[in-house]
N, C-alpha and C. Protein backbone atom coordinates (compact mmCIF):
# COMPACT_ATOMS: atom_id res chain seq x y z
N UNK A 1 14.60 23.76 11.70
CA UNK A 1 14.35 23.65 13.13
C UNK A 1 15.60 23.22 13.87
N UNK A 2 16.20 21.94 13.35
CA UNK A 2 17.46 21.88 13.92
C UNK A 2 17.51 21.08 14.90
N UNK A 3 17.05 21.61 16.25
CA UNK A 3 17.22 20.79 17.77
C UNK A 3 15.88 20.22 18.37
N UNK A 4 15.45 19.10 18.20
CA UNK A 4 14.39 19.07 18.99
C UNK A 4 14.07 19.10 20.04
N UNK A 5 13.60 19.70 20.34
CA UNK A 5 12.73 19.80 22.32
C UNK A 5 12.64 18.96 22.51
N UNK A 6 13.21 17.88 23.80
CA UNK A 6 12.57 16.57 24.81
C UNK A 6 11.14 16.87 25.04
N UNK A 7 10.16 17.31 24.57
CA UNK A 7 9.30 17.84 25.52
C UNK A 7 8.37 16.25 25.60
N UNK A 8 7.58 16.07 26.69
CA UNK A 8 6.65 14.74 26.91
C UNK A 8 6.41 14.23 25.58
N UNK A 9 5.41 15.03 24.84
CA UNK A 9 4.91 14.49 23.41
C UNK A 9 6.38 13.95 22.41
N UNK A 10 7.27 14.25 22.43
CA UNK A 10 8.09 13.85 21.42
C UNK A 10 8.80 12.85 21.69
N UNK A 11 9.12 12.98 23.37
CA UNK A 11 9.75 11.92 24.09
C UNK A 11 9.17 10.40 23.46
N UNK A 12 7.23 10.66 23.90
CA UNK A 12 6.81 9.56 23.64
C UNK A 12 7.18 8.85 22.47
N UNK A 13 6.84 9.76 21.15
CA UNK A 13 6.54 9.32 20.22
C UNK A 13 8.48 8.85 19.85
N UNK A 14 9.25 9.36 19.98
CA UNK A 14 10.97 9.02 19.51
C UNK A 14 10.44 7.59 20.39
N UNK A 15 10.86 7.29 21.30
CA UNK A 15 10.75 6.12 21.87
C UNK A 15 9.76 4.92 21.45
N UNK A 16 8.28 5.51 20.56
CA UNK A 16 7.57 4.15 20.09
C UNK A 16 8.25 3.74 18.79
N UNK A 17 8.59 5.16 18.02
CA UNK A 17 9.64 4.82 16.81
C UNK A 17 11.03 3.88 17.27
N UNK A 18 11.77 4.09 18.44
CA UNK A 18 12.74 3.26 18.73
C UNK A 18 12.45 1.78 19.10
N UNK A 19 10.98 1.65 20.11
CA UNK A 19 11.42 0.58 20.14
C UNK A 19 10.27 -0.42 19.28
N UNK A 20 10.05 0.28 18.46
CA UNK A 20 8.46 -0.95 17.24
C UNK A 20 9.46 -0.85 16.18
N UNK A 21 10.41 -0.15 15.64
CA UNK A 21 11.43 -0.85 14.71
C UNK A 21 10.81 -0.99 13.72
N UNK A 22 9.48 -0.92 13.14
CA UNK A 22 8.92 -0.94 11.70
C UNK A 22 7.96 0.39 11.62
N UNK A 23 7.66 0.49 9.90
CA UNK A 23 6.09 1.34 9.91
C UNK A 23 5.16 1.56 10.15
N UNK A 24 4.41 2.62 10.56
CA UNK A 24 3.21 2.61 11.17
C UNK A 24 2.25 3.83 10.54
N UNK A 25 1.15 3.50 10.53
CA UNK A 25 0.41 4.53 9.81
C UNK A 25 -0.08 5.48 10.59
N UNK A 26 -0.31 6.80 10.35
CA UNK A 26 -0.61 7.86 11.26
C UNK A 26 -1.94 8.11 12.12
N UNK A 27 -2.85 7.01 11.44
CA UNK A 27 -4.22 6.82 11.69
C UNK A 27 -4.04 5.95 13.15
N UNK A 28 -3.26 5.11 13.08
CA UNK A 28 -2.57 3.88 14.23
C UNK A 28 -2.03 4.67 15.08
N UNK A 29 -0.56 5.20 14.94
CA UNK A 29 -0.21 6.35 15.73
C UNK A 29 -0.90 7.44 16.23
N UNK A 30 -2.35 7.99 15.51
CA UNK A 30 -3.15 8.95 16.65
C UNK A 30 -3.91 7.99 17.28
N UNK A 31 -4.29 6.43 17.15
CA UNK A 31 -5.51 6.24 17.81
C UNK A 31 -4.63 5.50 19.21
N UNK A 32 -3.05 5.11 19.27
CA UNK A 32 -2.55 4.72 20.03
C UNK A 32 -1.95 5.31 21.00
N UNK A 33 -2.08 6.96 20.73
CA UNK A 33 -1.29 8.03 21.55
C UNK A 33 -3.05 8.62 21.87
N UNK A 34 -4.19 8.84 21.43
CA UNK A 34 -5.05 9.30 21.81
C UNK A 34 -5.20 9.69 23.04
N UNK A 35 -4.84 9.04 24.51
CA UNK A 35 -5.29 8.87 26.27
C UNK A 35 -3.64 10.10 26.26
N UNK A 36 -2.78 10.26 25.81
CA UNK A 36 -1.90 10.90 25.77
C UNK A 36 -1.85 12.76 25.22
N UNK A 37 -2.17 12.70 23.72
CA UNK A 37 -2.23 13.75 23.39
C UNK A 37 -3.02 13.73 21.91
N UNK A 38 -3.44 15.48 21.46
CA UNK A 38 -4.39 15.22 20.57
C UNK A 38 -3.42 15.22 19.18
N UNK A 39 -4.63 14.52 18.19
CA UNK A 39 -4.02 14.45 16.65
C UNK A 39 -2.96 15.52 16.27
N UNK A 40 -3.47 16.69 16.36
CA UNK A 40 -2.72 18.07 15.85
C UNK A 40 -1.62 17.81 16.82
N UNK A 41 -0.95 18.05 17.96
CA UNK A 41 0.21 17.78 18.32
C UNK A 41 0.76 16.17 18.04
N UNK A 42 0.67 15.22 17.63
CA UNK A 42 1.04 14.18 17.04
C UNK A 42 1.61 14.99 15.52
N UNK A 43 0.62 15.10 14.70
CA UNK A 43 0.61 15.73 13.28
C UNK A 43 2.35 16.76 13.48
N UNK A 44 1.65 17.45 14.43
CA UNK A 44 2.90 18.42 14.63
C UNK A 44 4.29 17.86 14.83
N UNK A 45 4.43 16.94 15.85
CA UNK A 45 5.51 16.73 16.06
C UNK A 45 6.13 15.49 15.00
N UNK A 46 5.48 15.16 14.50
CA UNK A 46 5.91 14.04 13.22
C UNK A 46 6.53 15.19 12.33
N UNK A 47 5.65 16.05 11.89
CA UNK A 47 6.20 17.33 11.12
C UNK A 47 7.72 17.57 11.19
N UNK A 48 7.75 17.92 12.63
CA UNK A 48 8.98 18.30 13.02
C UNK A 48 9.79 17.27 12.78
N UNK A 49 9.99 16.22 13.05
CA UNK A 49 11.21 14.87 13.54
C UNK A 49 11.55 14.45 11.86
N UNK A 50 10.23 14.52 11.27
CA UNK A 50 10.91 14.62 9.71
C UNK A 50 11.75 15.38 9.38
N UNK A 51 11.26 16.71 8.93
CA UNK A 51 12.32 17.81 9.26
C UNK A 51 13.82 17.54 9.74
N UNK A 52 13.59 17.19 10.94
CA UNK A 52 14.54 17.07 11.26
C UNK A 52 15.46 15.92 10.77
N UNK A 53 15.01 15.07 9.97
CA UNK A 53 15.51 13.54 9.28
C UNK A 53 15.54 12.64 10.31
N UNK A 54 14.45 12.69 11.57
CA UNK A 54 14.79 11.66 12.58
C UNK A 54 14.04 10.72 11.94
N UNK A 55 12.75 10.89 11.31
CA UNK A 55 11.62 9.99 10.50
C UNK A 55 11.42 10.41 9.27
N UNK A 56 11.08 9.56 8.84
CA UNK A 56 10.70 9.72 7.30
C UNK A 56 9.23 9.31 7.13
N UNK A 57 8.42 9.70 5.99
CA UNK A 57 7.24 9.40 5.78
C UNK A 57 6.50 8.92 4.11
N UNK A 58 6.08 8.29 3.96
CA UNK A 58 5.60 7.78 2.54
C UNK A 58 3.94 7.15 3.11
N UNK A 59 3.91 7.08 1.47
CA UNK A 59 2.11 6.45 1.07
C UNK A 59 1.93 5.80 0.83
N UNK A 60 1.02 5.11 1.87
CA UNK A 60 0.55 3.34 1.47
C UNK A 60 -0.65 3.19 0.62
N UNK A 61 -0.91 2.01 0.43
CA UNK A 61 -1.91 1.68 -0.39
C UNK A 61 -3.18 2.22 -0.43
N UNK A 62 -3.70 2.70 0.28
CA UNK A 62 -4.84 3.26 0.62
C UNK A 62 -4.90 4.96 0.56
N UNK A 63 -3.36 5.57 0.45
CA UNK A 63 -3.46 6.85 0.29
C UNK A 63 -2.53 7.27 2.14
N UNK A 64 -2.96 6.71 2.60
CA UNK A 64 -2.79 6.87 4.25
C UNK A 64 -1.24 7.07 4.38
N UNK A 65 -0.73 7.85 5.08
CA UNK A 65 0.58 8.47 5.31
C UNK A 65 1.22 7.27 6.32
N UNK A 66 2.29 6.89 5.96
CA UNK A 66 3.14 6.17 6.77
C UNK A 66 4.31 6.51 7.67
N UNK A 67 4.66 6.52 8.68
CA UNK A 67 5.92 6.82 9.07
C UNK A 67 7.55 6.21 9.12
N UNK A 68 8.38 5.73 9.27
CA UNK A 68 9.17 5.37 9.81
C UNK A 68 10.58 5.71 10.12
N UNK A 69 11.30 5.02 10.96
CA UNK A 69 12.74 5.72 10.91
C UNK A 69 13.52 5.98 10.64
N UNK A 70 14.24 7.14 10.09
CA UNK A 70 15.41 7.17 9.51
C UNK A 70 16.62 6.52 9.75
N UNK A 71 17.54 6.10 8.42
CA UNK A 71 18.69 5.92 9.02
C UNK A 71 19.64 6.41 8.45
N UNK A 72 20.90 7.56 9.06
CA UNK A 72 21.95 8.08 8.41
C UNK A 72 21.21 9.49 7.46
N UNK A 73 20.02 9.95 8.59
CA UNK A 73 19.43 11.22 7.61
C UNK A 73 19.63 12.53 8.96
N UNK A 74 19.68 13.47 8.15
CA UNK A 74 19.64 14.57 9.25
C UNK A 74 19.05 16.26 9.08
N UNK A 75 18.65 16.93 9.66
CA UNK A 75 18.00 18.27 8.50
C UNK A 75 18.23 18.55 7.12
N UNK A 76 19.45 18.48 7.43
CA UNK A 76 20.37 19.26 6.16
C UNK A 76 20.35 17.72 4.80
N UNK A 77 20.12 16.54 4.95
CA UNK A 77 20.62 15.31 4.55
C UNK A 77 19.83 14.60 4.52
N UNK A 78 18.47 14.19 3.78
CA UNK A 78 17.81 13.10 3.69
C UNK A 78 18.20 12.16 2.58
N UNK A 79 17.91 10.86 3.32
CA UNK A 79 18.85 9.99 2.23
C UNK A 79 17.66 8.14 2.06
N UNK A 80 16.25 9.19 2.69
CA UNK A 80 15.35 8.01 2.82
C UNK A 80 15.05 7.57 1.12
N UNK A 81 15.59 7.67 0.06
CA UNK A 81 15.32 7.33 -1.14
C UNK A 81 15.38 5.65 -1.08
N UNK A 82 14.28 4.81 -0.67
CA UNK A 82 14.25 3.72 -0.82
C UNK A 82 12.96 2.73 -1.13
N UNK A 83 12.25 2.10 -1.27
CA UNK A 83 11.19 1.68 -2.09
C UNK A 83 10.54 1.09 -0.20
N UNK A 84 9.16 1.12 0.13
CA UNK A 84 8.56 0.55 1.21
C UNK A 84 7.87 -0.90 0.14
N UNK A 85 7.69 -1.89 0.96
CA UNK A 85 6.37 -2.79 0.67
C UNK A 85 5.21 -2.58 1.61
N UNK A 86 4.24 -3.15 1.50
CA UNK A 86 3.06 -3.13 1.92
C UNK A 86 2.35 -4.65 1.47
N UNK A 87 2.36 -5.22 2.97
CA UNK A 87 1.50 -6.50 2.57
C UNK A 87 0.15 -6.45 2.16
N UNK A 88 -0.81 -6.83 1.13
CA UNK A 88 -2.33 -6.51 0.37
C UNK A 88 -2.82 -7.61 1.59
N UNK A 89 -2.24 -8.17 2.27
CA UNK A 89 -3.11 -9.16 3.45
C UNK A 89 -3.40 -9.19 4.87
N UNK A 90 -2.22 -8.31 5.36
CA UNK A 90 -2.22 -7.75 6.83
C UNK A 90 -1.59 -6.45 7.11
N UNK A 91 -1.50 -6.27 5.63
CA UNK A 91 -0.94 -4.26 5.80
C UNK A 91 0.37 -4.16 6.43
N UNK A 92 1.07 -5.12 6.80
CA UNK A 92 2.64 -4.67 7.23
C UNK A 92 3.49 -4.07 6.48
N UNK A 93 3.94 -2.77 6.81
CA UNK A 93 4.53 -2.02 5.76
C UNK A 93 6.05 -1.98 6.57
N UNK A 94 7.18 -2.44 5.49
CA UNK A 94 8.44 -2.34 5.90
C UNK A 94 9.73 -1.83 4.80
N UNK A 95 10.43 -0.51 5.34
CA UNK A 95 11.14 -0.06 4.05
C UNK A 95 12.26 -1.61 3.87
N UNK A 96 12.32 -1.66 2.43
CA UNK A 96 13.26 -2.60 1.89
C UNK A 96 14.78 -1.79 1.44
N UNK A 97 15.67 -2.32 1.98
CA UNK A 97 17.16 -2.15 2.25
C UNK A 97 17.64 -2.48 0.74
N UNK A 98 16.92 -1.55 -0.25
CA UNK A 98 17.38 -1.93 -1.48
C UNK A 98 17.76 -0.48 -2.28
N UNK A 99 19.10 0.04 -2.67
CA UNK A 99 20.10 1.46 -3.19
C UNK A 99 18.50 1.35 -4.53
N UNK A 100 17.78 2.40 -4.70
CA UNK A 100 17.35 2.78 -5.78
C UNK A 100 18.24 4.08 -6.25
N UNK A 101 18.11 3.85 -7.81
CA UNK A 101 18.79 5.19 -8.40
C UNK A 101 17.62 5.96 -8.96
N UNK A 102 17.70 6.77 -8.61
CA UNK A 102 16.89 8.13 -9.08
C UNK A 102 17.17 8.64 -10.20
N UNK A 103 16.69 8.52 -11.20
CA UNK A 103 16.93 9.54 -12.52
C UNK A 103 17.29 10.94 -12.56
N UNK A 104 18.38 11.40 -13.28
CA UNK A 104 18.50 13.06 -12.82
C UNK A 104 17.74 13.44 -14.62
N UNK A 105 16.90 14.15 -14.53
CA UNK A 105 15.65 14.94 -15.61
C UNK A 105 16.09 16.09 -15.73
N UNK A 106 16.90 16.43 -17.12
CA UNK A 106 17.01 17.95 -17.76
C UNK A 106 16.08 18.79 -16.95
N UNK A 107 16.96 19.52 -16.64
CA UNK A 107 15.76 21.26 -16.40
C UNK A 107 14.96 20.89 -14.98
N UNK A 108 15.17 19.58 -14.25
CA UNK A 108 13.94 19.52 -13.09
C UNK A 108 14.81 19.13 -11.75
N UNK A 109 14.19 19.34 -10.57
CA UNK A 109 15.09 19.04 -9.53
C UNK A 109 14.12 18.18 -8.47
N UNK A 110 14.35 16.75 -8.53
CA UNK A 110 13.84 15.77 -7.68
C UNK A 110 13.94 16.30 -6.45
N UNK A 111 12.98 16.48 -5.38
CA UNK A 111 13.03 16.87 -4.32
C UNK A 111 13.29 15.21 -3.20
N UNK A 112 11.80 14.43 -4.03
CA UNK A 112 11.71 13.44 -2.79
C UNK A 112 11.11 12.22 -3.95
N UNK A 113 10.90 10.86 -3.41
CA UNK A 113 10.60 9.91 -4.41
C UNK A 113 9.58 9.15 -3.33
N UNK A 114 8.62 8.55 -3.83
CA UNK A 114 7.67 7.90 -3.20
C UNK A 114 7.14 6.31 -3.86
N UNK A 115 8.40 5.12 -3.45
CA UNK A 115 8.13 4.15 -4.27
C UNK A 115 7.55 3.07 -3.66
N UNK A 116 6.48 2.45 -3.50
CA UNK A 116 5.36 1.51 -3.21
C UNK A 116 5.40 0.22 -3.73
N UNK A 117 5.75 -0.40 -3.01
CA UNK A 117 5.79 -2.24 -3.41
C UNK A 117 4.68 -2.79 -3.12
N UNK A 118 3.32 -3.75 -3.65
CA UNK A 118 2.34 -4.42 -3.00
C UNK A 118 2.49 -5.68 -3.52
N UNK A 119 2.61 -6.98 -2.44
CA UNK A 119 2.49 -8.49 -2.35
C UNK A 119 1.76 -8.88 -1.13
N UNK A 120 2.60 -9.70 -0.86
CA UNK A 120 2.03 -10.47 0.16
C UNK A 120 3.51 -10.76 0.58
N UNK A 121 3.99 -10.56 2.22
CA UNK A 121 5.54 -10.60 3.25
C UNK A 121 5.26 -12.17 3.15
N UNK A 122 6.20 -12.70 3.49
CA UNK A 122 6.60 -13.80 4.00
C UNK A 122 5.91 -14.48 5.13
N UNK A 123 5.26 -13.97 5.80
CA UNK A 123 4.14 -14.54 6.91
C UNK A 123 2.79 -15.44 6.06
N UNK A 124 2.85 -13.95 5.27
CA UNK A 124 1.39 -14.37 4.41
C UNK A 124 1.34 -15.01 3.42
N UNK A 125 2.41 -15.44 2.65
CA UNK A 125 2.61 -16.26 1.56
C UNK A 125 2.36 -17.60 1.14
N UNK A 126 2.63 -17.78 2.56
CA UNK A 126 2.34 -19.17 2.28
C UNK A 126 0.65 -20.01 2.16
């Protein structure tokens, strides 16, 4: 795809990704854009901004698709290979700033990695 369209719907959604700065689940993101626009153009334009390496997306505990923002990724260049947590107490899901190495497997070609941390963040710990 390449260039994304400013159009209203994407505007919105680049801007809640810019300024909430953490993960959000897609179930949250349609019920918070709902008065705005429907699921399928949400669905859609997440589609796209991945694609495009503006967001990235992984699976939380429950199965439920997560979003968040890329950093230093671009069509051609995804480089989201990094492990998310997920608090088991208030569900805050935040990618952790930690280099995983990926195994390279005779004969197979890793496309994408999907690695899942569950505790309890630092709020809830105590």
């Amino acid at each position: 795809m390449g260039i994304v369209r400013k159009t209203k719907g994407v505007t919105t959604i680049l801007k809640f990704f810019n300024q909430k700065g953490e993960a959000t689940s897609v179930v949250h993101l349609i019920d918070l854009l709902k008065d705005k626009m429907n699921k399928t153009t949400v669905y859609r334009i997440l589609d796209r901004l991945e694609h495009d390496g503006i967001i990235h997306s992984f699976n939380g505990k429950d199965g439920l698709k997560w979003y968040a923002k890329s950093i230093g990724c671009s069509a051609d260049q995804h480089l989201d290979e990094h492990p998310h947590f997920q608090c088991t107490k208030c569900d805050k899901v935040e990618c952790l700033p930690v280099e995983v190495k990926i195994p390279t497997i005779k004969n197979h070609k890793i496309d994408s990695t999907n690695i899942l941390l569950l505790g309890k963040c630092e709020a809830c710990s105590d």
